[in-house]
PDB file of N, CA and C in Angstrom:
ATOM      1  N   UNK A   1      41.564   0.332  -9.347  1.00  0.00           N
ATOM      2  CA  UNK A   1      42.858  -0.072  -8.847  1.00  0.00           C
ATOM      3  C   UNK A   1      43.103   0.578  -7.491  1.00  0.00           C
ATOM      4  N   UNK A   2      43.782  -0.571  -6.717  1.00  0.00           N
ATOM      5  CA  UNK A   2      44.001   0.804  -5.277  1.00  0.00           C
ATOM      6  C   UNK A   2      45.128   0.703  -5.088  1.00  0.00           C
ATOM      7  N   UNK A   3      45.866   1.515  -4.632  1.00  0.00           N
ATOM      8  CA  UNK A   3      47.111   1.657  -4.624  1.00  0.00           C
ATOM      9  C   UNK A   3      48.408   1.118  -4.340  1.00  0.00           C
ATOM     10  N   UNK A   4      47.763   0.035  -3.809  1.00  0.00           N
ATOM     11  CA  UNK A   4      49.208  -1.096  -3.863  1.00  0.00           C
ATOM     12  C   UNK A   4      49.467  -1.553  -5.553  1.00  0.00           C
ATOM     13  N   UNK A   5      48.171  -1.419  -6.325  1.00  0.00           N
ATOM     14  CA  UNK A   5      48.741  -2.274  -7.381  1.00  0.00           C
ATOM     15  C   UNK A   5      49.266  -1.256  -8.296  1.00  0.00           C
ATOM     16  N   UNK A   6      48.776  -0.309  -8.160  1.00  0.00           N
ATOM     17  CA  UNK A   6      49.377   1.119  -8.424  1.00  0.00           C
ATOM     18  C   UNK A   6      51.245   1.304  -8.697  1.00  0.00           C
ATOM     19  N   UNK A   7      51.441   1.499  -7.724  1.00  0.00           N
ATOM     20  CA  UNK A   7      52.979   1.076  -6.851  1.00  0.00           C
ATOM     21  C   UNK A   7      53.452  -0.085  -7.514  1.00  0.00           C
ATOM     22  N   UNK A   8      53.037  -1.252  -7.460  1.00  0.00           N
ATOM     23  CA  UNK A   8      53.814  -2.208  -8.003  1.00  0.00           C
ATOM     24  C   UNK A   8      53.676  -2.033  -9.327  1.00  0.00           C
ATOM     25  N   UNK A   9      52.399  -1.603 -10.255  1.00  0.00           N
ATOM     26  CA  UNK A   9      52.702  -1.559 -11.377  1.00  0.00           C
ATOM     27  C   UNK A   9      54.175  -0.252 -11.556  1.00  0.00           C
ATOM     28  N   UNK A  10      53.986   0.515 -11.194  1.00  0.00           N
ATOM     29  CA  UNK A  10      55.155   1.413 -11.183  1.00  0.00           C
ATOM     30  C   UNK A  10      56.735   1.202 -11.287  1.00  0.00           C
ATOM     31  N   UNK A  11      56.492   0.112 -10.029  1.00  0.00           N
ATOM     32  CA  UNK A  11      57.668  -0.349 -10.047  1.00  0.00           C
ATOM     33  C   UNK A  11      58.217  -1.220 -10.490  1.00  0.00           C
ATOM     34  N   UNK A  12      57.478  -2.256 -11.439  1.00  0.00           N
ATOM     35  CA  UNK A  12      57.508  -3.215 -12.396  1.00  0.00           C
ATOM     36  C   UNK A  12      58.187  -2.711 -13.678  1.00  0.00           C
ATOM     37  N   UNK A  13      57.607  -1.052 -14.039  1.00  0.00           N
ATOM     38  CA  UNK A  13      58.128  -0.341 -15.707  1.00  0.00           C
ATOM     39  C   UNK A  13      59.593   0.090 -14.778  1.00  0.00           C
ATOM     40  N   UNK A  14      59.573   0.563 -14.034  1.00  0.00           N
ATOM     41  CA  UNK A  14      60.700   1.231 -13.291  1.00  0.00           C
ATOM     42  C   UNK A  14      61.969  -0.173 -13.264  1.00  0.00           C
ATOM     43  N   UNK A  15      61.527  -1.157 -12.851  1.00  0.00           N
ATOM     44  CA  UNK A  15      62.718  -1.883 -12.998  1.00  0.00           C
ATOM     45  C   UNK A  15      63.019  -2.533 -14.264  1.00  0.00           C
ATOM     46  N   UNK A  16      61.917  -2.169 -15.410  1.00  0.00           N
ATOM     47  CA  UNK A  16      62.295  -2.696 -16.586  1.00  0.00           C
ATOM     48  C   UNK A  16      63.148  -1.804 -17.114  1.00  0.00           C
ATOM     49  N   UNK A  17      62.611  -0.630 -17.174  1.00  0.00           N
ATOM     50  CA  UNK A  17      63.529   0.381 -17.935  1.00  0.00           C
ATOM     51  C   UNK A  17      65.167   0.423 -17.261  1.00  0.00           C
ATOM     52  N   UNK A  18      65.142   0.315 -16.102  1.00  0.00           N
ATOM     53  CA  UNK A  18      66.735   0.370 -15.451  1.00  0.00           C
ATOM     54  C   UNK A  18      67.187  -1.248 -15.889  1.00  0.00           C
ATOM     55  N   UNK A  19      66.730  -2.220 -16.045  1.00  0.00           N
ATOM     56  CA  UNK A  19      67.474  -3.393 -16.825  1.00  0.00           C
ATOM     57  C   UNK A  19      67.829  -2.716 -18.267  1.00  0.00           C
ATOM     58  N   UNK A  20      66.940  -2.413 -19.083  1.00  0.00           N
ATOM     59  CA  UNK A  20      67.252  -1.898 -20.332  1.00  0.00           C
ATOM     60  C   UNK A  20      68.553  -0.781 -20.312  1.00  0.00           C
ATOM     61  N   UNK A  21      68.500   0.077 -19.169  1.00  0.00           N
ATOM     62  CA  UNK A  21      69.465   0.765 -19.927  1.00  0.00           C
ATOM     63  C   UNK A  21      70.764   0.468 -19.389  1.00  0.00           C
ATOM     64  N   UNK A  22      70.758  -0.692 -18.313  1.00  0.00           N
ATOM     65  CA  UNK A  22      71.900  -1.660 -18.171  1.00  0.00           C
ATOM     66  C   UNK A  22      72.528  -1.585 -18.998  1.00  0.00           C
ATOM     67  N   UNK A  23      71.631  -3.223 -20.258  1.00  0.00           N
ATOM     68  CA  UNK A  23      71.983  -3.658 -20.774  1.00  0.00           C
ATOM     69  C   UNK A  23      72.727  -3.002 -21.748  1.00  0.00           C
ATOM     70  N   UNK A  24      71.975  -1.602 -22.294  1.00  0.00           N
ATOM     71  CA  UNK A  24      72.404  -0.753 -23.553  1.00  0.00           C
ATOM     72  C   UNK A  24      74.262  -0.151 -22.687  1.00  0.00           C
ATOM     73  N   UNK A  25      74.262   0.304 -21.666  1.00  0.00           N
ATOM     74  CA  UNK A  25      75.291   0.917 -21.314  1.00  0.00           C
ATOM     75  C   UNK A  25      76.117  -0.361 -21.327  1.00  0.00           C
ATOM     76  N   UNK A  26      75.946  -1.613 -21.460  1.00  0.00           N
ATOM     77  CA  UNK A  26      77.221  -2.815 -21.285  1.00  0.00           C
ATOM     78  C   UNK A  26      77.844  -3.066 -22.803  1.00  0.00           C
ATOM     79  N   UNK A  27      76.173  -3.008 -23.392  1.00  0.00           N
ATOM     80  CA  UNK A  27      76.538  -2.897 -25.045  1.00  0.00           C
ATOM     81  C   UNK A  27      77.549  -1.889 -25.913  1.00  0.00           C
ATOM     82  N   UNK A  28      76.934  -0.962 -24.991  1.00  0.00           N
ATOM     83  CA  UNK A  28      78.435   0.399 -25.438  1.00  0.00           C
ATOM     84  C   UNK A  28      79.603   0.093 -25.047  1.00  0.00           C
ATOM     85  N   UNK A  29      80.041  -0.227 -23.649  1.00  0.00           N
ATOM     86  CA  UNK A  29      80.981  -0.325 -23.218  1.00  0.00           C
ATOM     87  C   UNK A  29      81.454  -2.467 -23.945  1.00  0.00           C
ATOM     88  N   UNK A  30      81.144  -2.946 -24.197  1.00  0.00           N
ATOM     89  CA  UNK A  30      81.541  -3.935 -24.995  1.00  0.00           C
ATOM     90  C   UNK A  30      82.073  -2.937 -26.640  1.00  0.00           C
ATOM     91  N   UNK A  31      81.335  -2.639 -27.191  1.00  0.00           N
ATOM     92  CA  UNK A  31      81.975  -1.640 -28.595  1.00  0.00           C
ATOM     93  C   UNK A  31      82.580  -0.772 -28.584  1.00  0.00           C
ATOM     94  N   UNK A  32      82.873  -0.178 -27.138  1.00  0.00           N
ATOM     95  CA  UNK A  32      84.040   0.261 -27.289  1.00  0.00           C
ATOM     96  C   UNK A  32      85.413  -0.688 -26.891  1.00  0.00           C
ATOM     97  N   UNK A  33      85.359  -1.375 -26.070  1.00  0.00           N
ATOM     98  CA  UNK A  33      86.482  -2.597 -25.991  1.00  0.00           C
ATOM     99  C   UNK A  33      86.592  -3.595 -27.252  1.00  0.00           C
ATOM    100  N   UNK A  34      85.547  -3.689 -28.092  1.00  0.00           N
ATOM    101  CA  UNK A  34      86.124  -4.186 -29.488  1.00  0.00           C
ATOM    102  C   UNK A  34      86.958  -3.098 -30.478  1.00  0.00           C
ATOM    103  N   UNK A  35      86.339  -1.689 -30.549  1.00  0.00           N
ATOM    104  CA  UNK A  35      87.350  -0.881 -30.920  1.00  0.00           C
ATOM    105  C   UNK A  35      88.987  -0.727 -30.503  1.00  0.00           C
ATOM    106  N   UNK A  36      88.625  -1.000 -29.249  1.00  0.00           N
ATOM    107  CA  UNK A  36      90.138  -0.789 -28.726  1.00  0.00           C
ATOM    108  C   UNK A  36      91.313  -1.818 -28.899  1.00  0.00           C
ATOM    109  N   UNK A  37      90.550  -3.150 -28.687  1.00  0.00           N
ATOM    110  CA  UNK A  37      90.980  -4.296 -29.598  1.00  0.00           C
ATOM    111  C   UNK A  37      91.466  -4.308 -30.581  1.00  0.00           C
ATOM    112  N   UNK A  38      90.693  -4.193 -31.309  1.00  0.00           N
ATOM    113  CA  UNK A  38      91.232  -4.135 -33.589  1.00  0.00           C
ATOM    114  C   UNK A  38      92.158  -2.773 -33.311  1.00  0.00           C
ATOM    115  N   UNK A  39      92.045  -1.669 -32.535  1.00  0.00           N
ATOM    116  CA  UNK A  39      93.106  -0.864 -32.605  1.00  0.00           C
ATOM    117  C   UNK A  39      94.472  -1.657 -32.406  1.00  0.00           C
ATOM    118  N   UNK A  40      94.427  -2.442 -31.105  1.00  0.00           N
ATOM    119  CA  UNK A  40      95.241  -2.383 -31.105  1.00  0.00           C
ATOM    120  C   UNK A  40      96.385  -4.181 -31.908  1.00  0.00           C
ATOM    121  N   UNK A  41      95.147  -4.764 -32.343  1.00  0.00           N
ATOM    122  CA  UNK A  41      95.480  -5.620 -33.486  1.00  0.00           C
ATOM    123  C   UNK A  41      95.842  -4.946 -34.617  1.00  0.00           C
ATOM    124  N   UNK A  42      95.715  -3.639 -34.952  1.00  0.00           N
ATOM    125  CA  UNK A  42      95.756  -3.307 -35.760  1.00  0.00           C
ATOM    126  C   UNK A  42      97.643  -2.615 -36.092  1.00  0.00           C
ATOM    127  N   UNK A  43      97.501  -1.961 -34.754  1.00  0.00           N
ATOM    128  CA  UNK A  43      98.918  -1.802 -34.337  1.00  0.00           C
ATOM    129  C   UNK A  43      99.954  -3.134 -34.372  1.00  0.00           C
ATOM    130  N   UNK A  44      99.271  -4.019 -34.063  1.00  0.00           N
ATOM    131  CA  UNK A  44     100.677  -5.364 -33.737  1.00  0.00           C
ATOM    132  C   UNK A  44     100.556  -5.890 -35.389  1.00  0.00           C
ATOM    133  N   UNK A  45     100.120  -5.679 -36.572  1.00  0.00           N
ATOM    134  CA  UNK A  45     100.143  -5.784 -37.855  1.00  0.00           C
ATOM    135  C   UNK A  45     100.476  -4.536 -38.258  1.00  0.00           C
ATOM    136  N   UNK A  46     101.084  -3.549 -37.530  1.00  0.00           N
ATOM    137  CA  UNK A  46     101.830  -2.685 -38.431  1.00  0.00           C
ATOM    138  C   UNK A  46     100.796  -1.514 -38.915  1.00  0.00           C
ATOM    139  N   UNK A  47      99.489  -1.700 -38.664  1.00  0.00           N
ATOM    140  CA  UNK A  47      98.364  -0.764 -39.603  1.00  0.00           C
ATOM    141  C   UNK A  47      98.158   0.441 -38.596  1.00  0.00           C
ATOM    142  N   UNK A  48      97.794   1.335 -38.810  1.00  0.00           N
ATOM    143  CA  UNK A  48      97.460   2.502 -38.149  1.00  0.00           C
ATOM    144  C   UNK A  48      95.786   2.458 -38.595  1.00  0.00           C
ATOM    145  N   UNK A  49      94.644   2.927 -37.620  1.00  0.00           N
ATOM    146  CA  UNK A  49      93.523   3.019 -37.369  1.00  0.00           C
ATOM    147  C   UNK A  49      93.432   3.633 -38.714  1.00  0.00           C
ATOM    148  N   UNK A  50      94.143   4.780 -39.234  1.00  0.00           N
ATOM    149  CA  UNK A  50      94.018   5.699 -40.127  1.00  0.00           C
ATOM    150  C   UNK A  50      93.488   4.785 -41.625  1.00  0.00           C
ATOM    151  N   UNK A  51      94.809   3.832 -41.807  1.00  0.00           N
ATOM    152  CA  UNK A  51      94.954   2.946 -42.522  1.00  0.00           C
ATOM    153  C   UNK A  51      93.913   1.954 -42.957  1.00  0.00           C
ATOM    154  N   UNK A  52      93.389   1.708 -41.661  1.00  0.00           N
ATOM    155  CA  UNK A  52      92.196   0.690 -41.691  1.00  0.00           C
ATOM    156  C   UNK A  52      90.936   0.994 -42.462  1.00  0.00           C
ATOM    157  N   UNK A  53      90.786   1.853 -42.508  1.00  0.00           N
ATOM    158  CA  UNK A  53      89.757   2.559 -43.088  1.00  0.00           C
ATOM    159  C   UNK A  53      89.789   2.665 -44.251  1.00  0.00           C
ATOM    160  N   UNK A  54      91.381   2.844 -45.401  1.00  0.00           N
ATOM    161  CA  UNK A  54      91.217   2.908 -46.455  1.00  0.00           C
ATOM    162  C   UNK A  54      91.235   1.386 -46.966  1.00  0.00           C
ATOM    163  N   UNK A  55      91.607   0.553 -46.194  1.00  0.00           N
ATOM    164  CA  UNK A  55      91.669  -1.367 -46.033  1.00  0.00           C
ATOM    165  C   UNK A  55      90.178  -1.526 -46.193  1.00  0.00           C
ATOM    166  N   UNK A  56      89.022  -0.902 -45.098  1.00  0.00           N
ATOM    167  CA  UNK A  56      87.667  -1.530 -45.516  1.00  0.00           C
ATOM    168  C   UNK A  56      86.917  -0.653 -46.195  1.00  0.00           C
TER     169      UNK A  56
END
């Protein structure tokens, strides 16, 4: 191998892994905006988060 393909292989895992941990950091930040959601559905039905828990 000489070193251009070197480099590009490099930078091929390098831009995979930074898509991946995109995606994972959007995935978090989506579950936490569904938490915050049902919180606060949970509130406009009167339930407290506390509550919910003994509900499921």
């Amino acid at each position: 191998m000489d070193r251009s393909e070197v480099l590009s292989t490099l930078d091929s895992t390098t831009k995979s892994s930074k898509n991946k941990a995109n995606k994972r950091k959007w995935r978090e930040i989506e579950a936490i905006h569904d938490r915050n959601q049902l919180r606060q559905e949970l509130r406009e039905l009167g339930m407290s988060p506390e509550d919910s828990l003994e509900f499921l």
